[in-house]
PDB file of N, CA and C in Angstrom:
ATOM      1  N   UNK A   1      76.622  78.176  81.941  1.00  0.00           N
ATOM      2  CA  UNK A   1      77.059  79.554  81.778  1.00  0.00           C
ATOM      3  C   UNK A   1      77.413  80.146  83.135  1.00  0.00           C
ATOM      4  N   UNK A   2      78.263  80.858  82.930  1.00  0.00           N
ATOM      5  CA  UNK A   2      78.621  81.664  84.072  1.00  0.00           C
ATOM      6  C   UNK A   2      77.517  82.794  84.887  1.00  0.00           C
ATOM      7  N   UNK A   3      77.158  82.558  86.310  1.00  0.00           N
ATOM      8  CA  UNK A   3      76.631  83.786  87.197  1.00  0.00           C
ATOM      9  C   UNK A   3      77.488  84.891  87.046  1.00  0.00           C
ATOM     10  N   UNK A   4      76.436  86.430  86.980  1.00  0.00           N
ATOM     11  CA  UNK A   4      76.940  87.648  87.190  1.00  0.00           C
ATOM     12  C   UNK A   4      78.465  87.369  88.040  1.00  0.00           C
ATOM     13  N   UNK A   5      77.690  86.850  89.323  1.00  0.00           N
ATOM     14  CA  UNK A   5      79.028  86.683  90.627  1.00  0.00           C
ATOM     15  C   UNK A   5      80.194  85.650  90.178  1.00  0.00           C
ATOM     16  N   UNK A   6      79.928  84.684  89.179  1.00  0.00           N
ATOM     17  CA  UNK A   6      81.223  84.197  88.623  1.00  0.00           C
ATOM     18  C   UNK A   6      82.138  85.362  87.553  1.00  0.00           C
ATOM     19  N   UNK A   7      81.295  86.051  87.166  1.00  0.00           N
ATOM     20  CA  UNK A   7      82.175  86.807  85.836  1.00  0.00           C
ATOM     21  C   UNK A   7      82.894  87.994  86.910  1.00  0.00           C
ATOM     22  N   UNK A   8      81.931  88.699  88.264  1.00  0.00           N
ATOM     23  CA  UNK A   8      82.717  89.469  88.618  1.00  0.00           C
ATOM     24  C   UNK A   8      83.915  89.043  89.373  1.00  0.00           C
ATOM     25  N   UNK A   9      83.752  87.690  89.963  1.00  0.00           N
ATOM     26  CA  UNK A   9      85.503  87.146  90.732  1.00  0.00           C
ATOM     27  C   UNK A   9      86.138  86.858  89.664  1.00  0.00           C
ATOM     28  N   UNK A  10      85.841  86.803  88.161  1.00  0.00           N
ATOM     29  CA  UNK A  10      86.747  86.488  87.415  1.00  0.00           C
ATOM     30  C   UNK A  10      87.363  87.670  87.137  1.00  0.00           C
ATOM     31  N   UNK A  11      86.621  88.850  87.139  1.00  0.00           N
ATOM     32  CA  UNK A  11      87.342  89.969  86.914  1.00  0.00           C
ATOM     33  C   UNK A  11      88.202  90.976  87.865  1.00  0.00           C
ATOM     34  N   UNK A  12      88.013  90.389  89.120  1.00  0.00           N
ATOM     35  CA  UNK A  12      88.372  90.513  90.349  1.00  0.00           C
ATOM     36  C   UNK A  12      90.010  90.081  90.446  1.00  0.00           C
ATOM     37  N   UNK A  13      89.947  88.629  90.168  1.00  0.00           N
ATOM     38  CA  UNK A  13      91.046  87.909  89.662  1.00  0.00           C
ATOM     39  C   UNK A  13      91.848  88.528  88.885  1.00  0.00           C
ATOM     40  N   UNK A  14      91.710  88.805  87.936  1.00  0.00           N
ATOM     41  CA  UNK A  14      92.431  89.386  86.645  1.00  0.00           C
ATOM     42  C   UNK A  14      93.114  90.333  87.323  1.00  0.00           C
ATOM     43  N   UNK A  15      91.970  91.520  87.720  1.00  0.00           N
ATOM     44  CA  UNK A  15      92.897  92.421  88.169  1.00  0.00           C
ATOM     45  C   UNK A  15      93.749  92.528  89.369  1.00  0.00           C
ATOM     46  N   UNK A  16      93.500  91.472  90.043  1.00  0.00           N
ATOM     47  CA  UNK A  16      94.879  91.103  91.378  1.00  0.00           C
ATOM     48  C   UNK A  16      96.118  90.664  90.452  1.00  0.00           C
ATOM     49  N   UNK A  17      95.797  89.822  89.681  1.00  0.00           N
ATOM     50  CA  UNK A  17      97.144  89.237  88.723  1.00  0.00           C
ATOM     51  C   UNK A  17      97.459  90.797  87.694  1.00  0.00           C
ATOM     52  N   UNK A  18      96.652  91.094  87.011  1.00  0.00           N
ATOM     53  CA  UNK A  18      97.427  92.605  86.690  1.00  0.00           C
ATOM     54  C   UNK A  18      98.392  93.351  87.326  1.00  0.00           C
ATOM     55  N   UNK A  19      97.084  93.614  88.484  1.00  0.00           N
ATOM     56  CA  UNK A  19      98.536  94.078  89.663  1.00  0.00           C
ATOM     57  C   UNK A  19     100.155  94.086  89.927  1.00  0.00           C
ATOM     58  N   UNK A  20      99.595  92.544  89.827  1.00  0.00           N
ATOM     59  CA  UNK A  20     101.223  91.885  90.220  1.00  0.00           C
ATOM     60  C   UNK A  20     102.197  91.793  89.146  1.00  0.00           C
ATOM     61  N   UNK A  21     101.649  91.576  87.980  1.00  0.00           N
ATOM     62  CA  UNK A  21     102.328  91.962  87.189  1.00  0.00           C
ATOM     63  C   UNK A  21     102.923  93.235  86.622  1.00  0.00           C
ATOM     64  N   UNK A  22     102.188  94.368  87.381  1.00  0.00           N
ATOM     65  CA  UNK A  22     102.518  96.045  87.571  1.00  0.00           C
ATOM     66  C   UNK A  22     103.448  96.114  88.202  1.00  0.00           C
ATOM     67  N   UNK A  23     103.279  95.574  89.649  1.00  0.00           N
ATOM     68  CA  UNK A  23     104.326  95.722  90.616  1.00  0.00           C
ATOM     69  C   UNK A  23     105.976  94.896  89.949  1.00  0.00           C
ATOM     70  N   UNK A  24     105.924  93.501  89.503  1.00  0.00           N
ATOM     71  CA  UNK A  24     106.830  92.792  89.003  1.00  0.00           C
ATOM     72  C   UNK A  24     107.513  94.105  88.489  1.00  0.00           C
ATOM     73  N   UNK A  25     106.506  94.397  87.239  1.00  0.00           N
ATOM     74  CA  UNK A  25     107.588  95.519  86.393  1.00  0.00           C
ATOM     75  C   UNK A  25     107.819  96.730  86.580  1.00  0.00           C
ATOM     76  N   UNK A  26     107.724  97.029  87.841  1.00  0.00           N
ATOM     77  CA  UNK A  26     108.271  98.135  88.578  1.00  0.00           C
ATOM     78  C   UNK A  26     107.433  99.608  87.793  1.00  0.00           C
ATOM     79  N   UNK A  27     106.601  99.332  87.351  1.00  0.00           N
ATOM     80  CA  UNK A  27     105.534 100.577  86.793  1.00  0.00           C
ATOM     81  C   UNK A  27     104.952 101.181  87.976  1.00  0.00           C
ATOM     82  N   UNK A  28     105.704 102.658  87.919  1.00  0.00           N
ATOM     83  CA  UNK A  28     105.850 104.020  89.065  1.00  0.00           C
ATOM     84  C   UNK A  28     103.983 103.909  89.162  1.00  0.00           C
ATOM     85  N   UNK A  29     104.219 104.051  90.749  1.00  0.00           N
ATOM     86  CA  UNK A  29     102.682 104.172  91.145  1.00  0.00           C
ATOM     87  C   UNK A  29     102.059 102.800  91.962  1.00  0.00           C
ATOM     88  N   UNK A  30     102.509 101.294  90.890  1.00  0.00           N
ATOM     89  CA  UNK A  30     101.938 100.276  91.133  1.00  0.00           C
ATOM     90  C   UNK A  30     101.551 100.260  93.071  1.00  0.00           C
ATOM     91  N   UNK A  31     102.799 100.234  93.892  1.00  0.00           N
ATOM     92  CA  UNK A  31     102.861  99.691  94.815  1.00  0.00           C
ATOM     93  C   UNK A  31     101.939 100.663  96.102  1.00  0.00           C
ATOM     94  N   UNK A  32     101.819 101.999  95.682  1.00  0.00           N
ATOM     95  CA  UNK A  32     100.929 102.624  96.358  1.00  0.00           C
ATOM     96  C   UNK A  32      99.764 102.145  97.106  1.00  0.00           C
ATOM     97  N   UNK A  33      99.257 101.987  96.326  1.00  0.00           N
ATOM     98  CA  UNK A  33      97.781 101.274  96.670  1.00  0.00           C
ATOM     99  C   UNK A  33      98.077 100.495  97.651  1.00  0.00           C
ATOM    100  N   UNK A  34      99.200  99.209  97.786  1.00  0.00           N
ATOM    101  CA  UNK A  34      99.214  98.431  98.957  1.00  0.00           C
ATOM    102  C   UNK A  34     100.227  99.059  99.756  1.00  0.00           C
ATOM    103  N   UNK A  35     101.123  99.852  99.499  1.00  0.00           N
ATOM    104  CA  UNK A  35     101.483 100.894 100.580  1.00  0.00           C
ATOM    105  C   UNK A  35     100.083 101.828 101.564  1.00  0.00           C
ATOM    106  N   UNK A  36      99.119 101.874 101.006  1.00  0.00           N
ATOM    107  CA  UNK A  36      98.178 102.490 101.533  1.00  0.00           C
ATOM    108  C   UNK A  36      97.597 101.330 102.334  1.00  0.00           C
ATOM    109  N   UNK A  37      97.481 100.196 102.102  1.00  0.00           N
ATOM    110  CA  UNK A  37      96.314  99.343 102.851  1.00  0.00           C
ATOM    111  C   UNK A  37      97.175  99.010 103.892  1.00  0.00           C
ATOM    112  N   UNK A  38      98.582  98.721 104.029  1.00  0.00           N
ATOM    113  CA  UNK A  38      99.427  98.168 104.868  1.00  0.00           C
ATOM    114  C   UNK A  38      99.108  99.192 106.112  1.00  0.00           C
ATOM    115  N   UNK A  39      99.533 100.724 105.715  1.00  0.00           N
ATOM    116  CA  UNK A  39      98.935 101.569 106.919  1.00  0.00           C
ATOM    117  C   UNK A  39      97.858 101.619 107.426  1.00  0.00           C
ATOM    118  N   UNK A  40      96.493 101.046 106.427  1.00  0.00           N
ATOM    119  CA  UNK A  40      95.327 101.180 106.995  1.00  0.00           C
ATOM    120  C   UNK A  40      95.220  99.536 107.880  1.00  0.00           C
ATOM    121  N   UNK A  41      95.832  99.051 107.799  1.00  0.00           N
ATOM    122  CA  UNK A  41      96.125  98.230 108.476  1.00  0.00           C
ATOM    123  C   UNK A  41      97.025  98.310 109.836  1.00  0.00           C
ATOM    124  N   UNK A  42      97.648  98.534 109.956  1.00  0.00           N
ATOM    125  CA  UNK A  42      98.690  98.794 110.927  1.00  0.00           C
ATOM    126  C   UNK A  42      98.226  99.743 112.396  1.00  0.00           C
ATOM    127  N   UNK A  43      96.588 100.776 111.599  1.00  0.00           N
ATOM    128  CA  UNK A  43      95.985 101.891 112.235  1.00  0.00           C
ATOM    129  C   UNK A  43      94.558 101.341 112.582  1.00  0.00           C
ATOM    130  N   UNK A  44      94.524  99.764 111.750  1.00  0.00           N
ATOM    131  CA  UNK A  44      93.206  99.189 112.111  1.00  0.00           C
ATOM    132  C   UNK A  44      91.969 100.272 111.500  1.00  0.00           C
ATOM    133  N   UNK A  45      92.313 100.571 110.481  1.00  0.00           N
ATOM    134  CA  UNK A  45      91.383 102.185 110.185  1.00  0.00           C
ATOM    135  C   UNK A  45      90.678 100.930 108.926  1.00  0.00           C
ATOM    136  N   UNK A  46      89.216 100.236 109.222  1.00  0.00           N
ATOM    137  CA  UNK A  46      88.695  99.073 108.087  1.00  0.00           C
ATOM    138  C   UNK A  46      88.319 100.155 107.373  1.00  0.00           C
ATOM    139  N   UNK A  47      87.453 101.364 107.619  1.00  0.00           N
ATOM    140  CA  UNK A  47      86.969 101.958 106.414  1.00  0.00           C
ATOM    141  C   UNK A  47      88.375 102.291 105.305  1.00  0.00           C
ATOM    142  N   UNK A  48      89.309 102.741 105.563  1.00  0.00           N
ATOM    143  CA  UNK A  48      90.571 102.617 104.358  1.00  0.00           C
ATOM    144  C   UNK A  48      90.794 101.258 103.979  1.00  0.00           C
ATOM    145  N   UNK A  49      90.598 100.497 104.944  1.00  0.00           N
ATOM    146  CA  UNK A  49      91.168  99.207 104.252  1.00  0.00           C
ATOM    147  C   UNK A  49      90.327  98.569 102.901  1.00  0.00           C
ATOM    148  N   UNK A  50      88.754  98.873 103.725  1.00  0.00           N
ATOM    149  CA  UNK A  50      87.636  98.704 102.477  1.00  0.00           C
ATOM    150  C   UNK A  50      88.287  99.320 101.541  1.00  0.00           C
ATOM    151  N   UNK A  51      88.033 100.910 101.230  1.00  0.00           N
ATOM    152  CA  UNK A  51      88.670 101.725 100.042  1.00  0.00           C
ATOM    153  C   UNK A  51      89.557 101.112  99.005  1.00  0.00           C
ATOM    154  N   UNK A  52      90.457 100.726  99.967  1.00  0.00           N
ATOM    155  CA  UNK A  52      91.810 100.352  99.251  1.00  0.00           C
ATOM    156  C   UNK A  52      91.548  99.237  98.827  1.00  0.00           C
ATOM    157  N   UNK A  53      90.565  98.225  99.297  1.00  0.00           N
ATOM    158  CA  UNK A  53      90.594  96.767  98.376  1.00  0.00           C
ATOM    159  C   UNK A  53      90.290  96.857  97.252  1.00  0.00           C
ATOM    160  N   UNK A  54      90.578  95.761  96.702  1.00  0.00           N
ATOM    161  CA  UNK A  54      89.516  95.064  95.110  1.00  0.00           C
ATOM    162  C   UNK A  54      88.575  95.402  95.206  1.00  0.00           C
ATOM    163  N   UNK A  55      87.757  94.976  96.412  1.00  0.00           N
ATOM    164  CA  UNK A  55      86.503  95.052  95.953  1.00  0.00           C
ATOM    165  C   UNK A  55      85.541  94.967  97.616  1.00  0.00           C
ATOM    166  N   UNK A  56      85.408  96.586  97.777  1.00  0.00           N
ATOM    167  CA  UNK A  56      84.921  96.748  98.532  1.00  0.00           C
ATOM    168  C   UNK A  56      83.631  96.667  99.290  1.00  0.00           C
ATOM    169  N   UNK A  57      82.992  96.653  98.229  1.00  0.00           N
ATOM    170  CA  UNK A  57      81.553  95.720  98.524  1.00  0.00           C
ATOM    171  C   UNK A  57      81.304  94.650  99.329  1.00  0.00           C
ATOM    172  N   UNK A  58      82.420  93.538  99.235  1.00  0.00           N
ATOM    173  CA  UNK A  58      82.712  92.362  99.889  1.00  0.00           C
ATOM    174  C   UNK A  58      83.177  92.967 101.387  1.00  0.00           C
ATOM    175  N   UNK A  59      84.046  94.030 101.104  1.00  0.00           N
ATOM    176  CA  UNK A  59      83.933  94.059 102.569  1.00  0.00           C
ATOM    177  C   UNK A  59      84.031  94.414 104.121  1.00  0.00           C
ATOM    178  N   UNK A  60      82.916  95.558 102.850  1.00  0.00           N
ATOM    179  CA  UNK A  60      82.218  96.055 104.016  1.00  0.00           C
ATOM    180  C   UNK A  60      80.627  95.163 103.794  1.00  0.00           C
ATOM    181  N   UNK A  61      80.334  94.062 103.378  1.00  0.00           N
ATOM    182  CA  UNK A  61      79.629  93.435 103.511  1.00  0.00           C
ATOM    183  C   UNK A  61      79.902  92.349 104.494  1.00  0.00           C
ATOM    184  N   UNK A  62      81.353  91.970 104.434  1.00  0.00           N
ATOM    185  CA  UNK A  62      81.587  90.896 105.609  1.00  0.00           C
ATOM    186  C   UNK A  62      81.772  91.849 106.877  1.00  0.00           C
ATOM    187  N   UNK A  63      82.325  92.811 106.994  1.00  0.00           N
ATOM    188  CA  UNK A  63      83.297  93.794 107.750  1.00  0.00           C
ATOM    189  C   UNK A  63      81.943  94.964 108.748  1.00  0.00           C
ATOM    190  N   UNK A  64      81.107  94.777 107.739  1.00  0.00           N
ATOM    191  CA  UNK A  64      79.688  95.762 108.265  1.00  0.00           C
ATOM    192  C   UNK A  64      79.431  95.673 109.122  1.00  0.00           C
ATOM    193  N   UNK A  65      78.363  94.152 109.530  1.00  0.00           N
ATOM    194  CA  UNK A  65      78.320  94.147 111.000  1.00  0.00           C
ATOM    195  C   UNK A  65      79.142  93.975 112.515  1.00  0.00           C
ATOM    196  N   UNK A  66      80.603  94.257 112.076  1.00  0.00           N
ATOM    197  CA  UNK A  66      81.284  94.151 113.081  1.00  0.00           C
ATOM    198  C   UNK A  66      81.727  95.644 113.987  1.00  0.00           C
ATOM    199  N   UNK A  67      81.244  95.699 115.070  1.00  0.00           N
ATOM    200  CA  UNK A  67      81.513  97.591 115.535  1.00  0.00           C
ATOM    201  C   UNK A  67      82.524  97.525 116.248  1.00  0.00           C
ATOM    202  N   UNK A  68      83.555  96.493 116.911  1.00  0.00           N
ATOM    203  CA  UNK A  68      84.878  96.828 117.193  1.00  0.00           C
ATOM    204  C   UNK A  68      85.324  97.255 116.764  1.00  0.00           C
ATOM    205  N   UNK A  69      87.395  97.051 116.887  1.00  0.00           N
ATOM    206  CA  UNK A  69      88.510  97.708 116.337  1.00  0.00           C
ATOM    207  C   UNK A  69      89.426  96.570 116.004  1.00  0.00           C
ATOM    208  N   UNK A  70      88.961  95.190 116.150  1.00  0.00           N
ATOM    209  CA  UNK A  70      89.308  94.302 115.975  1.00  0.00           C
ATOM    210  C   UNK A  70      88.600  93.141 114.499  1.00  0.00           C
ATOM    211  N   UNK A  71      89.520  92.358 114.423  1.00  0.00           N
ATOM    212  CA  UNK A  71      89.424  92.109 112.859  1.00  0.00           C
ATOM    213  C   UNK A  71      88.459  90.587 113.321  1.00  0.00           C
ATOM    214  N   UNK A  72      88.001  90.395 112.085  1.00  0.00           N
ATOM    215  CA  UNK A  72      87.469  88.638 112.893  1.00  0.00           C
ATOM    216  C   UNK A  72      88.243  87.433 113.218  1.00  0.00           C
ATOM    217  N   UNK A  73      89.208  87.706 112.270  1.00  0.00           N
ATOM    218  CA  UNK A  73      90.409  86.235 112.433  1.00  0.00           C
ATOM    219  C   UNK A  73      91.375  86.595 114.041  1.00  0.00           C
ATOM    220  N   UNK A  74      91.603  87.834 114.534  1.00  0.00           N
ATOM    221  CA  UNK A  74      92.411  87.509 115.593  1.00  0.00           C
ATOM    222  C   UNK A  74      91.579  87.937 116.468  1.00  0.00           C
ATOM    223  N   UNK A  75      90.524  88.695 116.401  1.00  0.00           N
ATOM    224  CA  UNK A  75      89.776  89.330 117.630  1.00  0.00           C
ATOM    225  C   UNK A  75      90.509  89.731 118.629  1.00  0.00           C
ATOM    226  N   UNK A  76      90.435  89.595 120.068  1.00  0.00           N
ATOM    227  CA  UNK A  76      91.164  90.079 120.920  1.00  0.00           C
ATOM    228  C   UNK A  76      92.194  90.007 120.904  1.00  0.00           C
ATOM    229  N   UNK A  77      92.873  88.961 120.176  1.00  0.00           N
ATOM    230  CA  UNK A  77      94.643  89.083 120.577  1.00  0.00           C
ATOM    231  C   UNK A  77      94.982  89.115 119.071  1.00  0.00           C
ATOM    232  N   UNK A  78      94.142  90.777 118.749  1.00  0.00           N
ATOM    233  CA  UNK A  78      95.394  91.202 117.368  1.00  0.00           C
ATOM    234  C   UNK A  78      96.477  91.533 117.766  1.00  0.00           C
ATOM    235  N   UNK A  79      97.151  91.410 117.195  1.00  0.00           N
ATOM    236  CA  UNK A  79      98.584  91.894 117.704  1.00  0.00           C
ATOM    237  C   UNK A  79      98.635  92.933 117.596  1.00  0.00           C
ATOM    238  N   UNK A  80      98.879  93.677 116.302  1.00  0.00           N
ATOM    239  CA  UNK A  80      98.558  95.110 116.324  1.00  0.00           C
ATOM    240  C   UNK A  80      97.984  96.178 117.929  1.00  0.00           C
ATOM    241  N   UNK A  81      96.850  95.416 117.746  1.00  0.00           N
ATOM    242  CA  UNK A  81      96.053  96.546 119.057  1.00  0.00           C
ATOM    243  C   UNK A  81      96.595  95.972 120.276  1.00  0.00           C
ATOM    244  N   UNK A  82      97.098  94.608 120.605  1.00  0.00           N
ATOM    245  CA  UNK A  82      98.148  94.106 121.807  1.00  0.00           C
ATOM    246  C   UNK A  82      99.480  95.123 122.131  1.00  0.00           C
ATOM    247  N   UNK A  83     100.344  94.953 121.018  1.00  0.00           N
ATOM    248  CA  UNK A  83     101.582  96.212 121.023  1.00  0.00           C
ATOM    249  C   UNK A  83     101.044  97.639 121.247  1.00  0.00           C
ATOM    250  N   UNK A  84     100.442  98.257 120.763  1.00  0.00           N
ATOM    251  CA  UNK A  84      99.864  99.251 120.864  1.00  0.00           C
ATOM    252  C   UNK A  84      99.097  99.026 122.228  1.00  0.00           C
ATOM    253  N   UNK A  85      98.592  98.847 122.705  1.00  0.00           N
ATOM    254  CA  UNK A  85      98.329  99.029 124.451  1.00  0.00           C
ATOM    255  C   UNK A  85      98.766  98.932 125.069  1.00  0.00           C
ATOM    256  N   UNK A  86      99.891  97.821 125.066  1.00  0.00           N
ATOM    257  CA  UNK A  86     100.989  97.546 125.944  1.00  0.00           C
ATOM    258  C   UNK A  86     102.027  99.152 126.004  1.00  0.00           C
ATOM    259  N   UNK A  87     102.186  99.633 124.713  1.00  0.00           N
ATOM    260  CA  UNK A  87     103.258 101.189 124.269  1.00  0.00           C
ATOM    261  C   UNK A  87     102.481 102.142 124.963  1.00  0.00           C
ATOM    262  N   UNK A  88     101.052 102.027 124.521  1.00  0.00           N
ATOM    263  CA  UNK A  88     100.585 103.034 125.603  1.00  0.00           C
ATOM    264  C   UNK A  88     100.981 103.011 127.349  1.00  0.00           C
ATOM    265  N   UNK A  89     100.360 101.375 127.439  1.00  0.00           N
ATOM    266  CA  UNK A  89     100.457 101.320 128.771  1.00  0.00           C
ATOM    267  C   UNK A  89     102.253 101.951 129.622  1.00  0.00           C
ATOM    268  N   UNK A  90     102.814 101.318 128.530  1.00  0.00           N
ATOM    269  CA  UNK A  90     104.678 101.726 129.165  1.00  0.00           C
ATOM    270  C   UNK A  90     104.924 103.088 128.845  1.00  0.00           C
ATOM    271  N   UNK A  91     103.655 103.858 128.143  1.00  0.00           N
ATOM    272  CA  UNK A  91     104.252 105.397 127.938  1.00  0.00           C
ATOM    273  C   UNK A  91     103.663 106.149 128.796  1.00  0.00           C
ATOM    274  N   UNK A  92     102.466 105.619 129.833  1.00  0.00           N
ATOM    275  CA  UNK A  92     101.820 106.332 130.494  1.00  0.00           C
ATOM    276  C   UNK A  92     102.955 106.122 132.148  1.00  0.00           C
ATOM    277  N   UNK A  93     103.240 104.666 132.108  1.00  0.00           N
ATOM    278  CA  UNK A  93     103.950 104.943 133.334  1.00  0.00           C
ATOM    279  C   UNK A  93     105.496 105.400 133.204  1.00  0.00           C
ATOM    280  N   UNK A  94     105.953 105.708 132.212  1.00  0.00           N
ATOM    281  CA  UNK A  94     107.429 106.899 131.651  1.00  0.00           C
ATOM    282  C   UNK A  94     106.604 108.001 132.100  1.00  0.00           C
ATOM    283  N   UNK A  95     105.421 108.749 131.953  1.00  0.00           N
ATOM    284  CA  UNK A  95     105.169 110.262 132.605  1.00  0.00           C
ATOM    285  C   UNK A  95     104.746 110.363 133.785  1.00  0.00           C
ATOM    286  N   UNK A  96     104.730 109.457 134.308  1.00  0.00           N
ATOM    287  CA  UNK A  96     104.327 109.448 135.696  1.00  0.00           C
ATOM    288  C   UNK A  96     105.434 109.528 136.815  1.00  0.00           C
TER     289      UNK A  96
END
């Protein structure tokens, strides 16, 4: 028989494939949600990104003990926060 934790990735599942099948059929609204995570991404902002997932429990359970601004797979050389320091860095010496 299936664990609690098997029935909830099964239902986890489902509703990623729902999704996509929302988005496929162009049903107003669908794409929001990952219009939202893409920015919370882009701003490195994890507490939206949690929000916006499936299933946030997971992660801010993986995501919890980490107190940077950096993700675990690229750590220092996210790109994201690379471009963005570098723009700072070239916008601070434009006012100077």
């Amino acid at each position: 028989l299936p664990t609690i934790e098997d029935v909830k990735n099964g239902v986890i599942a489902a509703r990623i494939a729902a999704h996509a099948g929302d988005i496929a059929k162009q049903i107003p609204g669908a794409f929001d949600r990952d219009i939202q995570m893409a920015k919370a991404r882009a701003e490195l902002d994890w507490k939206k990104q949690a929000e916006c997932s499936v299933d946030p429990d997971r992660v801010n359970a993986i995501r919890g003990h980490i107190q940077d601004d950096t993700c675990g797979m690229c750590g220092s050389f996210c790109a994201i926060k690379m471009v963005r320091e570098r723009l700072q860095k070239a916008e601070g010496k434009r006012s100077k």
